[in-house]
Protein backbone atom coordinates (compact mmCIF):
# COMPACT_ATOMS: atom_id res chain seq x y z
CA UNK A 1 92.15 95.57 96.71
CA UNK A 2 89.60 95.82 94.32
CA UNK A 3 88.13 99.41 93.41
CA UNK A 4 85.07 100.96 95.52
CA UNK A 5 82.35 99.86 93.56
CA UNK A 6 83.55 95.95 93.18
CA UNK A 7 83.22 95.70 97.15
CA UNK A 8 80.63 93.26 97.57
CA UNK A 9 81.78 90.64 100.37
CA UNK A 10 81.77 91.34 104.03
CA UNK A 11 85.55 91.04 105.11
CA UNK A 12 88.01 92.00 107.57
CA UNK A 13 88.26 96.55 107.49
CA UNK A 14 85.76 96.73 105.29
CA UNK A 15 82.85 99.22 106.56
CA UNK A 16 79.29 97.03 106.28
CA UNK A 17 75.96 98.60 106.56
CA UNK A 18 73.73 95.96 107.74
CA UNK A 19 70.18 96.19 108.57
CA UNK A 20 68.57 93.75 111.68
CA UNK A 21 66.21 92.72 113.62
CA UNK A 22 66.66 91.35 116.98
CA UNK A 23 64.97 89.27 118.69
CA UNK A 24 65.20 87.67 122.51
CA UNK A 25 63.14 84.96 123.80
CA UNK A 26 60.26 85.58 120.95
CA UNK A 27 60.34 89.53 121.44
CA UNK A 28 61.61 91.71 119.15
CA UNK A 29 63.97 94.39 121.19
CA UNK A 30 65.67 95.72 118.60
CA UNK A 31 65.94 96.71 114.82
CA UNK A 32 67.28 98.99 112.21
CA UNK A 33 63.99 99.97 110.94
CA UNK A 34 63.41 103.06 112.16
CA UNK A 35 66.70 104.63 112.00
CA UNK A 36 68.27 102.43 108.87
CA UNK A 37 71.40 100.44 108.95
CA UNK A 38 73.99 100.42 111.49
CA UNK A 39 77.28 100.97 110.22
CA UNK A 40 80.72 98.91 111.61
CA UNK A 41 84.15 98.14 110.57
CA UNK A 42 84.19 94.13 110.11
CA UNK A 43 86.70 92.60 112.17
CA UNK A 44 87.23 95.23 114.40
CA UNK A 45 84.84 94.05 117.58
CA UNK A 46 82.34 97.02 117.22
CA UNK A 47 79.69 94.27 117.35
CA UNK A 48 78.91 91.38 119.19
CA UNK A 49 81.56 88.51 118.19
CA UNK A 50 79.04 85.62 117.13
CA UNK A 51 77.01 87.95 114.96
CA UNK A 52 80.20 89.68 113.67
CA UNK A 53 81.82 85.40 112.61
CA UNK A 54 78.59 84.99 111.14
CA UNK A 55 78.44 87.88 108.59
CA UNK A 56 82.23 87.50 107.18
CA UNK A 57 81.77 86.23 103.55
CA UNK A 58 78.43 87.32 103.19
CA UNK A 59 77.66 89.69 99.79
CA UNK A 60 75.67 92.89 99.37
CA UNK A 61 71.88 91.80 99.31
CA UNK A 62 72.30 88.74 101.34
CA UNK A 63 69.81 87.75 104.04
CA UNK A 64 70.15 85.02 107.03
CA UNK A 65 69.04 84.15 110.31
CA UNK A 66 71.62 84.04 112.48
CA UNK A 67 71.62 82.86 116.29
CA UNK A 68 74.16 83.75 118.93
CA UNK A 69 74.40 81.99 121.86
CA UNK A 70 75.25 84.21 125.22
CA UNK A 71 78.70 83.47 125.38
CA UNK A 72 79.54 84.62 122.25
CA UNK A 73 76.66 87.61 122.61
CA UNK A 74 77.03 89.65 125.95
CA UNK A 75 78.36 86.85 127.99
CA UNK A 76 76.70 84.53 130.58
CA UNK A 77 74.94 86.20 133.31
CA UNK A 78 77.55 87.12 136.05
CA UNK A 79 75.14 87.03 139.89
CA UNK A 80 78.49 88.18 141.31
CA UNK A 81 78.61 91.58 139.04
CA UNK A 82 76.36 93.22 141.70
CA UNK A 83 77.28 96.08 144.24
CA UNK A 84 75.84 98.24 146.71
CA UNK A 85 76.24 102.40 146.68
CA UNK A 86 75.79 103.86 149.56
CA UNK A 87 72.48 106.43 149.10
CA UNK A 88 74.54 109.36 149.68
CA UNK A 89 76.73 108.59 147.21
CA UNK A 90 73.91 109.21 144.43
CA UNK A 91 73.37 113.00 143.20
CA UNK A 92 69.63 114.33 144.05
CA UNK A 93 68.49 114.61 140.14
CA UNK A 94 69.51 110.27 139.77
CA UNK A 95 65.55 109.23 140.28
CA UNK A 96 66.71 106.09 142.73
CA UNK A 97 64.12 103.62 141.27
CA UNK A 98 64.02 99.66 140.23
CA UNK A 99 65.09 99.36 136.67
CA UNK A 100 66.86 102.82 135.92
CA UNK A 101 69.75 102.36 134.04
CA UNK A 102 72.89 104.31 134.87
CA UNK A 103 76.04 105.41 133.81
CA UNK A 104 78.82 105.00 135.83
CA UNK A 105 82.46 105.20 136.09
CA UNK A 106 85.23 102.61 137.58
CA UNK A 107 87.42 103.41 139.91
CA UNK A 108 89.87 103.56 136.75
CA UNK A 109 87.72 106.01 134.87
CA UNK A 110 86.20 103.94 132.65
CA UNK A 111 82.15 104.26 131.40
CA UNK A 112 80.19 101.50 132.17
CA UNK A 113 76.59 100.96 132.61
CA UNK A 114 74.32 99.77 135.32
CA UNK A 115 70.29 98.81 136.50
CA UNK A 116 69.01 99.59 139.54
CA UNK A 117 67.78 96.37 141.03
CA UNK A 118 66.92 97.13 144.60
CA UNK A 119 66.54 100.67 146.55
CA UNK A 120 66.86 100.08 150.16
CA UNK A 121 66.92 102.43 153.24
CA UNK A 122 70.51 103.09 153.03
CA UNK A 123 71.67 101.76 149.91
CA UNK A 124 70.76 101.09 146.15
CA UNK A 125 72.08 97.67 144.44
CA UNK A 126 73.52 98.12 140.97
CA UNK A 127 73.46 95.32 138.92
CA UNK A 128 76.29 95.38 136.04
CA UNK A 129 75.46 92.72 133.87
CA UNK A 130 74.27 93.63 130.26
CA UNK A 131 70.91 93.78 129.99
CA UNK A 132 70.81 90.71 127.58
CA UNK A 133 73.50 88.45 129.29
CA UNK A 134 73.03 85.43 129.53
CA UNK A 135 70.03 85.23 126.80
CA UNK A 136 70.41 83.77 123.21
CA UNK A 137 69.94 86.59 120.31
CA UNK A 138 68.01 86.16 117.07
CA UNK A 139 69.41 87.89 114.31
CA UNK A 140 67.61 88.39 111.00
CA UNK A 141 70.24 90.72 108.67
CA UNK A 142 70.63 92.28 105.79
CA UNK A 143 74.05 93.67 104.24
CA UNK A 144 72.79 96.88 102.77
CA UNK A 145 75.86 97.89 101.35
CA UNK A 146 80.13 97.27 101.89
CA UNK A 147 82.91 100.04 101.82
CA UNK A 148 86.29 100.74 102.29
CA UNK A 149 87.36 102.31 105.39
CA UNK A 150 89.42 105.27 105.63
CA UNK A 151 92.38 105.25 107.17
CA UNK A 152 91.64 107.49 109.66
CA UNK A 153 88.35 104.99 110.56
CA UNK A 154 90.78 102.21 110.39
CA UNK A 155 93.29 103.97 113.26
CA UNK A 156 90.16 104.71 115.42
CA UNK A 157 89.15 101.53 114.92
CA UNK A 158 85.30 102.87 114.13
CA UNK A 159 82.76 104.50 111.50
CA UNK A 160 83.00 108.13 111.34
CA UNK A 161 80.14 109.61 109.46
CA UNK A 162 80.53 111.34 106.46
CA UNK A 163 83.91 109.67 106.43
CA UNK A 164 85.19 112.43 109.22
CA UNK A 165 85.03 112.56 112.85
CA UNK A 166 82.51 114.64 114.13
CA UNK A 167 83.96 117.26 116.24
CA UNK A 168 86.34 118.15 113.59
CA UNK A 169 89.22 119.00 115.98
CA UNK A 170 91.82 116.92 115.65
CA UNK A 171 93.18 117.35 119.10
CA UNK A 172 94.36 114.12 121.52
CA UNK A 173 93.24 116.20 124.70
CA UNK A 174 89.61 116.65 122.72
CA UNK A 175 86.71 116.08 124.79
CA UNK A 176 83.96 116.50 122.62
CA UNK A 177 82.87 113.08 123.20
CA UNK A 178 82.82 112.04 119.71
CA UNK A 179 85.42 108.99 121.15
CA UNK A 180 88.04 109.48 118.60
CA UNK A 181 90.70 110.71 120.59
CA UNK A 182 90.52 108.04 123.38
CA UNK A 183 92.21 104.85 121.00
C-alpha cells in the first residue's frame, strides 16, 4: 500500500472522513455541519450500502450528489414490523407518548430501536421500522480526508478515535459500552 500521506481514493479498509448533508423528501434531516465529518471504515457496512457503493473511488476533495433509493438505504417500509406491549410492561419514568423513540431489546438480547405510534388503554404499539424506511435519501458529500485503519479498527470492524478504543480496557467481558468487545 502506498504510504499515509499518498492515500487519496476512497477504497475498501481505508478510514474516510466525509462530510454530508441529507436530505428526505426536500427537508434537510441531517448533516455534518455542526459536529464535522463522520468517520467510517469503507467497505465495512458502517453506513448505509447505496451511499457507501457510491463513494468507493472517489478522491480527497471530491463532491457529488448522490441518491439512494430505500432499498438500498434503510429498507422498504415493513407495516408488519409493528407490536403491541402490554402497559405494564413499560417502567414508570418511559413518558408513554406518540412519537417517543425507544430502545429496546429482543428476546435474544439484541438493541434495537422503536416509535411509539399509538398509546391505548392497555397497551402501547411500537413501530420498528427505521425512521426513514421506505423514503429515498439525498446525499450531498464531501471526502474530507482518507486514512489507513489500524489493525485493531480493522478487527472491530469500526473507527476508534484517536486511533484507540475508548474505554481503554482491553477486556472481552468489558461493558463500558464503547462496543469494541461485542465483534
Amino acid at each position: 500500500m502506498s504510504a499515509q500521506s499518498e492515500l487519496t481514493k476512497v477504497e475498501n479498509d481505508l478510514v474516510v472522513s466525509l462530510e454530508y448533508t441529507l436530505t428526505v423528501e426536500g427537508e434537510v434531516v441531517d448533516s455534518s455541519e455542526e459536529n464535522g465529518p463522520i468517520d467510517y471504515i469503507q467497505g465495512k457496512g458502517n453506513i448505509i450500502p447505496g451511499l457507501e457503493k457510491e463513494l468507493a473511488g472517489m478522491n480527497v476533495g471530491d463532491t457529488k450528489k448522490v441518491k439512494v433509493l430505500a432499498k438500498d438505504a434503510y429498507g422498504e417500509y415493513d407495516p408488519e414490523a409493528t407490536e403491541e406491549i402490554e402497559l405494564s410492561d413499560f417502567p414508570e419514568e418511559i413518558p408513554l407518548e406518540v412519537g417517543v423513540e425507544l430502545a429496546v431489546e429482543d428476546e435474544d438480547g439484541n438493541a434495537t430501536s422503536a416509535t411509539i405510534v399509538e398509546v391505548g388503554e392497555t397497551a402501547v404499539t411500537l413501530n420498528f421500522n427505521h425512521p426513514l424506511a421506505g423514503k429515498d435519501l439525498e446525499f450531498d458529500v464531501k471526502i474530507a480526508g482518507v486514512r489507513a485503519a489500524t489493525a485493531e479498527e480493522l478487527e472491530h470492524g469500526h473507527v476508534h478515535g484517536e486511533d484507540e478504543c475508548d474505554c481503554d480496557c482491553d477486556d472481552e467481558n468489558c461493558d463500558c459500552g464503547c462496543g469494541c468487545h461485542n465483534n
